[in-house]
Every structure is written in structure tokens, then in C-alpha cells.
Protein backbone atom coordinates (compact mmCIF):
# COMPACT_ATOMS: atom_id res chain seq x y z
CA UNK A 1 14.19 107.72 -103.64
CA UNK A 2 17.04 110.23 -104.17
CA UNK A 3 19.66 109.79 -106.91
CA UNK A 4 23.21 108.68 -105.28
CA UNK A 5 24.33 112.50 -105.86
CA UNK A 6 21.65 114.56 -104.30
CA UNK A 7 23.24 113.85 -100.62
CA UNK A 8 24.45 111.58 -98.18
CA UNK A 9 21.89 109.27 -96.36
CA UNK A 10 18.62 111.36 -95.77
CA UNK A 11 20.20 114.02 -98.36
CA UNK A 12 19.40 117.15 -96.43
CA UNK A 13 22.19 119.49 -95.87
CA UNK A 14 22.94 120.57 -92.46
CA UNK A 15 25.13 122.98 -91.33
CA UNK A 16 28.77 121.84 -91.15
CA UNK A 17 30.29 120.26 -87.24
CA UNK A 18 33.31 122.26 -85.88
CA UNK A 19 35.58 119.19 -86.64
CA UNK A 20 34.55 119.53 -90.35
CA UNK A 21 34.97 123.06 -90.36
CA UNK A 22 38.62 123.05 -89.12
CA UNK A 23 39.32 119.88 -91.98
CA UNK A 24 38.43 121.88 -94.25
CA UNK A 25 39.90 124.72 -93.72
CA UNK A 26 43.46 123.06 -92.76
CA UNK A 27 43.64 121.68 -96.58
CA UNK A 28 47.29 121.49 -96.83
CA UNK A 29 49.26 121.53 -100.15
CA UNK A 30 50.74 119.47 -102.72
CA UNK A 31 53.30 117.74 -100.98
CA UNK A 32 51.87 117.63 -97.67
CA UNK A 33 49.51 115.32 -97.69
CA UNK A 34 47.11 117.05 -100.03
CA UNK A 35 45.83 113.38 -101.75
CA UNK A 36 44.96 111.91 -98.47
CA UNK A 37 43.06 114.82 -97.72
CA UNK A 38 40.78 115.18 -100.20
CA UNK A 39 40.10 111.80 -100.02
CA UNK A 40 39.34 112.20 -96.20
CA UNK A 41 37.37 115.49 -95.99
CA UNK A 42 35.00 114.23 -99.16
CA UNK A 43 34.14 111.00 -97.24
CA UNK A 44 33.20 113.09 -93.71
CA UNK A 45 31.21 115.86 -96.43
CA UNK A 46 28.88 112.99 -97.90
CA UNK A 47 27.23 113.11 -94.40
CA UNK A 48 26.30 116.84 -95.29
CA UNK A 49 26.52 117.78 -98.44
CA UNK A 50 25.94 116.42 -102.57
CA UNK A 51 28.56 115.31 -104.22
CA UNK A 52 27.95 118.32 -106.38
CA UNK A 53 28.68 120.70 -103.38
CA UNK A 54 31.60 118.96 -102.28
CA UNK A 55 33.33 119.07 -105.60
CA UNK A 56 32.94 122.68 -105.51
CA UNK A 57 34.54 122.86 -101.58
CA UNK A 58 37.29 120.87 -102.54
CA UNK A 59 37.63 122.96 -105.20
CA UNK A 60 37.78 126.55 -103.46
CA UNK A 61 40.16 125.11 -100.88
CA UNK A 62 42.50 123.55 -103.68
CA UNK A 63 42.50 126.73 -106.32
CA UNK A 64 45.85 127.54 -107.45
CA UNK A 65 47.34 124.29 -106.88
CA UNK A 66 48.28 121.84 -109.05
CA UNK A 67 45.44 119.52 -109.57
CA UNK A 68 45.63 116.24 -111.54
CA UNK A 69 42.77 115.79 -114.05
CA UNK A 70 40.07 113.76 -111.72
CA UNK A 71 41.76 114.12 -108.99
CA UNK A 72 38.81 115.22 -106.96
CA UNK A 73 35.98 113.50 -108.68
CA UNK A 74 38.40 110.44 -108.03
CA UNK A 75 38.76 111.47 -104.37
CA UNK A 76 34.55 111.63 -104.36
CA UNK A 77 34.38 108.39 -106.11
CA UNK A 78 36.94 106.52 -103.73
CA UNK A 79 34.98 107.96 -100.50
CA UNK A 80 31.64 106.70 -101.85
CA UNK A 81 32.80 103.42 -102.57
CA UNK A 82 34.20 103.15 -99.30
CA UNK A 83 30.91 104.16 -97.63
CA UNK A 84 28.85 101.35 -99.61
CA UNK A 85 31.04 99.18 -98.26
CA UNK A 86 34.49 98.30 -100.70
CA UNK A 87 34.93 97.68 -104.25
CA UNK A 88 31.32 95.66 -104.04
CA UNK A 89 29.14 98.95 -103.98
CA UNK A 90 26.84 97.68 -106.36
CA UNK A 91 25.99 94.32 -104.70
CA UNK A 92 22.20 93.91 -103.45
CA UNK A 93 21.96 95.07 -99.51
CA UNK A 94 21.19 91.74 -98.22
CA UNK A 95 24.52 90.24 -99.34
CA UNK A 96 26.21 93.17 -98.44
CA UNK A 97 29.27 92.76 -95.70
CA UNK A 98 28.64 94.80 -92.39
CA UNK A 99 32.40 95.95 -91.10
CA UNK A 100 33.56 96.17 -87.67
CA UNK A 101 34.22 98.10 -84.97
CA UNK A 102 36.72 100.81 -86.00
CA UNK A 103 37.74 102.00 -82.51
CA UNK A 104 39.68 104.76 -83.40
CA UNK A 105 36.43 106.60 -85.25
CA UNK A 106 34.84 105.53 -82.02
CA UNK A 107 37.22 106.68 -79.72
CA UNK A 108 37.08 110.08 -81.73
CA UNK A 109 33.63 110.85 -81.61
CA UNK A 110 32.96 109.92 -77.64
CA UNK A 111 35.84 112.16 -76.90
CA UNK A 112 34.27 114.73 -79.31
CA UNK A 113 30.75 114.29 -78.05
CA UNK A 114 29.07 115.04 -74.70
CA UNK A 115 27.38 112.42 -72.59
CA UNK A 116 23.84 110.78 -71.57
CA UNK A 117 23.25 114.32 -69.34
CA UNK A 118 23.56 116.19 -72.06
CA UNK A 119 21.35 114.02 -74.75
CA UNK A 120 18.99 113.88 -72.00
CA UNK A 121 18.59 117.26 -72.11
CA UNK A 122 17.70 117.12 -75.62
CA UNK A 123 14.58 115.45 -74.62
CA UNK A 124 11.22 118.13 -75.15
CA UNK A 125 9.45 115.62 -72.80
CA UNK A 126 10.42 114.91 -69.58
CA UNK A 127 11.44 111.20 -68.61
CA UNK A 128 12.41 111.12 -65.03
CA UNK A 129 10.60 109.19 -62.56
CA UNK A 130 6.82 110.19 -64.24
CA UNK A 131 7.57 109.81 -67.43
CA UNK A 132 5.18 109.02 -70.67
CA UNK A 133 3.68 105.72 -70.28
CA UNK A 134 4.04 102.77 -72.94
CA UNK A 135 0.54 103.67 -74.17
CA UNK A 136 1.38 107.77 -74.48
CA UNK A 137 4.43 106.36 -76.13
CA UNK A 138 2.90 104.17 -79.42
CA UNK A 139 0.40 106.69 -79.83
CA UNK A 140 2.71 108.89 -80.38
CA UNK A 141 4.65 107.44 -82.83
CA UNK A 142 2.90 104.61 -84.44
CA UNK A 143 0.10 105.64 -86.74
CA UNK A 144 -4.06 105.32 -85.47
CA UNK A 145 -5.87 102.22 -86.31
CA UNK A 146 -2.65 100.44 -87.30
CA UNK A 147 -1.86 96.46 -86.62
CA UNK A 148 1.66 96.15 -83.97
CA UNK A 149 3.03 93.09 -83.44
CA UNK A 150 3.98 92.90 -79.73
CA UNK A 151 4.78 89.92 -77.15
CA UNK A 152 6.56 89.28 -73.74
CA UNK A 153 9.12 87.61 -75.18
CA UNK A 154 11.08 86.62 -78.58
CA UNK A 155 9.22 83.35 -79.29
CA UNK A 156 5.62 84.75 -78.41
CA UNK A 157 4.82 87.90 -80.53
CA UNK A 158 2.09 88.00 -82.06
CA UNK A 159 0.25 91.03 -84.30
CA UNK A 160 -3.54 92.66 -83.07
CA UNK A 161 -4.83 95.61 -83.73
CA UNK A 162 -3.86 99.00 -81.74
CA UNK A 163 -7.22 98.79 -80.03
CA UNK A 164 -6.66 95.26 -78.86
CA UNK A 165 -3.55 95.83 -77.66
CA UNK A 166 -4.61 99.24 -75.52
CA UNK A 167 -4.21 98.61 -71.57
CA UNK A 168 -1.61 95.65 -72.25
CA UNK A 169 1.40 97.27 -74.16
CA UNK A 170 3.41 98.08 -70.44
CA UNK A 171 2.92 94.21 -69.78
CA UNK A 172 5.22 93.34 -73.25
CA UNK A 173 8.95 93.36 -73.50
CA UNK A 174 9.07 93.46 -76.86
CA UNK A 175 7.55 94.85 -80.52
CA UNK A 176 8.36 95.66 -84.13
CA UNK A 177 9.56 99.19 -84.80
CA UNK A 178 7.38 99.44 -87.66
CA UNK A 179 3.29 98.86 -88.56
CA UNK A 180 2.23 95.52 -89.87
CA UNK A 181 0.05 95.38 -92.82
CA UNK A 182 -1.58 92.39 -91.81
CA UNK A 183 -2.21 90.18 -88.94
CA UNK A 184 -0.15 87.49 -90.28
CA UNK A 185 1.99 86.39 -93.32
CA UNK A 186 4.40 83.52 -94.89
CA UNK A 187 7.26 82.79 -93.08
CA UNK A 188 10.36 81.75 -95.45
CA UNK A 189 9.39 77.80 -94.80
CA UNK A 190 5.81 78.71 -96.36
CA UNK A 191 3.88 78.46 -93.04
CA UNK A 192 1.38 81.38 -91.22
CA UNK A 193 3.32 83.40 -88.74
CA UNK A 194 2.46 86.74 -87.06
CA UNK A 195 5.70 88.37 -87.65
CA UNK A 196 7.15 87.72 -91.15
CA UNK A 197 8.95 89.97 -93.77
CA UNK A 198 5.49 89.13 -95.38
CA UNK A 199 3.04 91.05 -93.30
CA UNK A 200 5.18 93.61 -91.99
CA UNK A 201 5.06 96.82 -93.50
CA UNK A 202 7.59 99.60 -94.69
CA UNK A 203 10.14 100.82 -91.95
CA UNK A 204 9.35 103.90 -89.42
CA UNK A 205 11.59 103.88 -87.20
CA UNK A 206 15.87 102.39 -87.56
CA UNK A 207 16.26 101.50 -84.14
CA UNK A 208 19.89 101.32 -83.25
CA UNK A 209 20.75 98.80 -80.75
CA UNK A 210 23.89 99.37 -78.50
CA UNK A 211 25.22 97.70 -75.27
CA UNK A 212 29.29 97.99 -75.34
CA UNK A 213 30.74 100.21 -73.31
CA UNK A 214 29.34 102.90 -70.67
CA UNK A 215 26.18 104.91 -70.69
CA UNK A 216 28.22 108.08 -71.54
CA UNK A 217 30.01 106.46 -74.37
CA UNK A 218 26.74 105.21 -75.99
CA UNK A 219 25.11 108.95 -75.76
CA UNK A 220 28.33 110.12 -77.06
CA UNK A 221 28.01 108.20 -80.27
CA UNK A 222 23.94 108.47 -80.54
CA UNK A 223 24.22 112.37 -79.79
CA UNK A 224 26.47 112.12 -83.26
CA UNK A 225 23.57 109.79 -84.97
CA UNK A 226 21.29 112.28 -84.34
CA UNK A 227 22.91 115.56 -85.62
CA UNK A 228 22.28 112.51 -89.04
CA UNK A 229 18.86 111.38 -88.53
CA UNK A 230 15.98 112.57 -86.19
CA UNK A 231 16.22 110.57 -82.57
CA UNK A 232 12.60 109.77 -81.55
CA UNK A 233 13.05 107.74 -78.90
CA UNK A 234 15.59 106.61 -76.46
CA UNK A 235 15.27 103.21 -74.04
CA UNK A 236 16.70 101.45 -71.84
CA UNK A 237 16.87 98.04 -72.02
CA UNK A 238 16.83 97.16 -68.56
CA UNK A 239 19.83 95.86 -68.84
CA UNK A 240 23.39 97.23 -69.59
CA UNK A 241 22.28 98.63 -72.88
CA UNK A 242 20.31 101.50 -74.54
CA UNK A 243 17.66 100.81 -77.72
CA UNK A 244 17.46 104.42 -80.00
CA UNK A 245 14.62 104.77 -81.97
CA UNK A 246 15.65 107.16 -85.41
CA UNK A 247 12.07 108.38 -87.27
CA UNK A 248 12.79 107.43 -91.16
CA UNK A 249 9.14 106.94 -92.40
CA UNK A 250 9.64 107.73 -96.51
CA UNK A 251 13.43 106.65 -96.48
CA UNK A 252 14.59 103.81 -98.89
CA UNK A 253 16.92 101.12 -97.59
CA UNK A 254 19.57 101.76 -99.98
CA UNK A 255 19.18 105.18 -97.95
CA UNK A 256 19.16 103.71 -94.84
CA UNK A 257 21.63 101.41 -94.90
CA UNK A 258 24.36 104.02 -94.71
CA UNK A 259 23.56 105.13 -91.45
CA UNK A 260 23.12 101.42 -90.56
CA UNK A 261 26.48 101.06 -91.46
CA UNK A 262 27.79 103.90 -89.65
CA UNK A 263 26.21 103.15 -86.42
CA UNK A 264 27.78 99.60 -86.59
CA UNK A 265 31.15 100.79 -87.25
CA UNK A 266 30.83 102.93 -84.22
CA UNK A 267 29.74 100.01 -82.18
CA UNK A 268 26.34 99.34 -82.71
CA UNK A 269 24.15 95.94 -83.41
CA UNK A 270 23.51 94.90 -87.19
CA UNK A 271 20.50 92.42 -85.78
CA UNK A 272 18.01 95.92 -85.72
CA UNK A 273 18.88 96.18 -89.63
CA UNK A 274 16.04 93.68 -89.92
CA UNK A 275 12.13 95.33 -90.46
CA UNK A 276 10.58 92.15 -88.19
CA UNK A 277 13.52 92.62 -85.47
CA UNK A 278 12.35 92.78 -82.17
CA UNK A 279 13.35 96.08 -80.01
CA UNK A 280 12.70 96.92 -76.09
CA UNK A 281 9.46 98.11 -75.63
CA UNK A 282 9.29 101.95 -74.19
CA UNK A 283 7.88 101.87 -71.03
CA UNK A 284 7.49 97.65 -70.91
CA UNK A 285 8.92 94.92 -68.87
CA UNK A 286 12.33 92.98 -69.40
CA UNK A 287 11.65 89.41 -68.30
CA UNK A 288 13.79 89.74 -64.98
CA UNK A 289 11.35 92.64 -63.62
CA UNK A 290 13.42 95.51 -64.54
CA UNK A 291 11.15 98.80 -65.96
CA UNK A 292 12.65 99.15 -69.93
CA UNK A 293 12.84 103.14 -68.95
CA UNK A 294 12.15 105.63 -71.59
CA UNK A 295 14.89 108.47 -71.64
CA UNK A 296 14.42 110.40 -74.19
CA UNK A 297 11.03 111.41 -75.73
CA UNK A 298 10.54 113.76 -79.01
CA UNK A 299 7.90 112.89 -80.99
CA UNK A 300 7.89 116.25 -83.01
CA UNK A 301 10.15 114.63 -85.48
CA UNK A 302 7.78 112.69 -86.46
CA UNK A 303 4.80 113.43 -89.54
């Protein structure tokens, strides 16, 4: 796990977005909104670089100005504690507040990003009307020999091994992003259950769940998760909605839960945050016929 100053969710840094670029380079000066600024460009910079490195941006772009002392380790602070989620940064993730929508940030990045053509064409593997079956699909990205818990619907999952499950996954609408470590486990009332927080293992794939607004607008905002976090996978539920499947094998849920909280204040679903939550299975069958299509498919991202 990475200290809270080595970078901002998966703590690689990435080259800077246009947007960025221009923010930083429009620093204005004392007087003219200067405060407000820092305060702004070091929250958008935790996405892409350490704290370390942004102290030293904001402090190119501020040289020669009058600068109170902290002012920018302040600015830093303020935007990180904003990020966690208020003055209650320290609290335990599970009692942790998820925020809303903020439709403005929304707004911003569908206008800024381009829509589902354009993701599609992100896709190394083709997905039109022959595309990867659910079978090419797991093998892909779940590991060999491993235990997936699976069923046609949310009451009836249960966990076999890959083997046993081999011919059967198209026939299942549902199954765990994630490997099981064993076939079954304690649920929170003390009894056996197939999928539990108990037998399910650590987390491969964040699966972001979204179903508000058009096609284009969802793309829009998972084409900016993805410049964040490598997009494995992208389905359709069958319905109205879209189910993206983010590789993040390795990644600690303090990590984690950043981008969790970023795709949920751009519209997203908290109920994925869960490791035993249910997703659309790639390839499977939503119970009123419909073919859960896969539309994206780029399992080089994942080791």
C-alpha cells in the first residue's frame, strides 16, 4: 500500500489532460482569485501527481508573489481532505459518507469528453455482432483453476469451480467481479452461504455501475475513469444501463475508494463498492431475454 503522498488513487503519474494544462497555466495573481486557485488546481493534480510534485507546480506558477507561510501546503491539505470525503478523513471506509451527484462536474466532463463511438474504438477486440463469448471473456480475466460465484439471478448464486462452471457461464445473469477463496463462508447471521465477505477473496476488478442518463453521457464520464484506472471490460446490461469493469488486482481499498468516490459523484452506483456485489455477466442473459452485450474488450491491462 502506498503512503497518502506518493500519488493520487493508483499513484502513477500520467501525463497532464488539456483542461489541467490550461489551469495551470492561467494561475492568476494575488488579488484575483489566486486562493481559490490553488486550492482548485491541487485537488484536480492529486489525480496525477504526489503531493510532493504538486507543491513544487504550485510553486513555479506562484514565484514572485506574495505567498503566505502554508499557504500551499494548506491549499494541498484542504484538497485532500475534501477528496476523503470532509473534515472526517480519518474515519474507517465502511462508515464513510458517499456524496452526491455534483452535476456541474458532470456536466463538465460529458461536454469535455467524447462519446460511446469513440470509447468503442478504444476496444483492441472487436465486439460487434461476433464478439468474445462469456467463456473467452472469464478466461481472460479471471485467474485458471479459480472458484466464481455465478447464478441466474440475485437470490440463486452460488460458487463452483471454473471447470464446473465451463459451457454454462452464457446461461447466468450474474457473478462476483472478483475470485472466491472458497466455496462457501459465514454470512453476518453465522450461517453457510456461497457468497459472503467470508469466502470471497481480494478485489480484481471495481466495476462501476451506471444507468442515468444516455449512452453517450455514460462513455463520456467512463472515457474520463479510464484515462484513472485501466477499463477491462465494458457491458451492457440489457437494459438502459452500462456495467465497466476497471482491472485493480494489488490495489488497497483505502486506494480504491477514491475512484469509488469519484465515479459516484459523477453519477455512478455506490452498491458495486461491495467485493460480493453482483455485476452483469459479459456475454450472459438478463432475465427478460435480452443478450448482456460486451462492448468493450481489453484484457492487456490485465497481469
Amino acid at each position: 500500500m502506498k503512503s497518502k503522498t506518493s500519488g493520487y488513487i493508483f499513484g502513477a503519474q500520467r501525463p497532464l489532460p488539456s483542461y489541467l494544462q490550461n489551469l495551470i497555466a492561467a494561475a492568476p495573481r494575488r488579488g484575483g482569485g489566486l486562493h481559490q486557485w490553488l486550492f482548485r488546481t491541487a485537488l484536480h493534480l492529486q489525480r496525477f501527481r504526489s503531493e510532493k510534485d504538486t507543491l513544487a507546480i504550485l510553486g513555479e506558477k506562484t514565484a514572485g508573489q506574495v505567498i503566505k507561510p502554508g499557504e500551499l501546503e494548506d491549499a494541498i491539505a484542504n484538497s485532500r481532505r475534501l477528496a476523503l470525503g470532509g473534515n472526517k478523513a480519518q474515519r474507517p471506509l465502511h462508515e464513510k459518507k458517499w456524496p452526491g451527484i455534483n452535476e456541474e462536474q458532470r456536466q463538465a466532463v460529458i461536454q469535455r469528453e467524447g462519446g460511446l463511438i469513440d470509447l468503442l474504438e478504444k476496444s483492441p477486440i472487436r465486439c460487434e455482432e461476433a464478439g468474445p463469448t462469456a467463456e473467452e471473456i472469464i478466461d481472460r480475466l479471471m485467474p485458471k483453476e479459480c472458484l466464481l460465484c455465478a447464478g441466474r439471478g440475485q437470490q440463486g448464486a452460488v460458487t463452483k469451480s471454473r471447470e464446473e462452471w465451463r459451457g454454462s457461464l452464457a446461461r447466468q445473469e450474474f457473478i462476483v467481479p472478483s475470485p472466491m477463496i472458497a466455496v462457501q463462508g459465514l454470512t453476518k447471521t453465522g450461517t453457510l452461504g456461497f457468497r459472503t465477505l467470508n469466502n470471497v477473496g481480494q478485489r480484481r476488478f471495481l466495476v462501476i455501475d451506471q444507468d442515468s442518463g444516455a449512452l453517450d453521457e455514460q462513455a463520456a464520464i467512463l472515457s474520463h475513469l479510464s484515462r484513472i484506472a485501466p477499463l477491462a471490460l465494458l457491458v451492457s446490461t440489457g437494459g438502459r444501463g452500462t456495467h465497466a469493469w476497471f482491472y485493480c488486482s494489488g490495489k488497497a481499498d483505502s486506494q480504491l475508494w477514491f475512484f469509488m468516490r469519484m465515479a459516484v459523484l459523477l453519477g455512478a452506483c455506490r452498491s458495486t463498492w461491495s467485493r460480493i456485489q453482483l455485476v452483469r455477466m459479459p456475454g450472459g442473459i438478463r432475465d427478460n431475454g435480452t443478450l448482456q452485450r460486451t462492448l468493450l474488450f481489453n484484457p492487456g491491462v490485465v497481469r
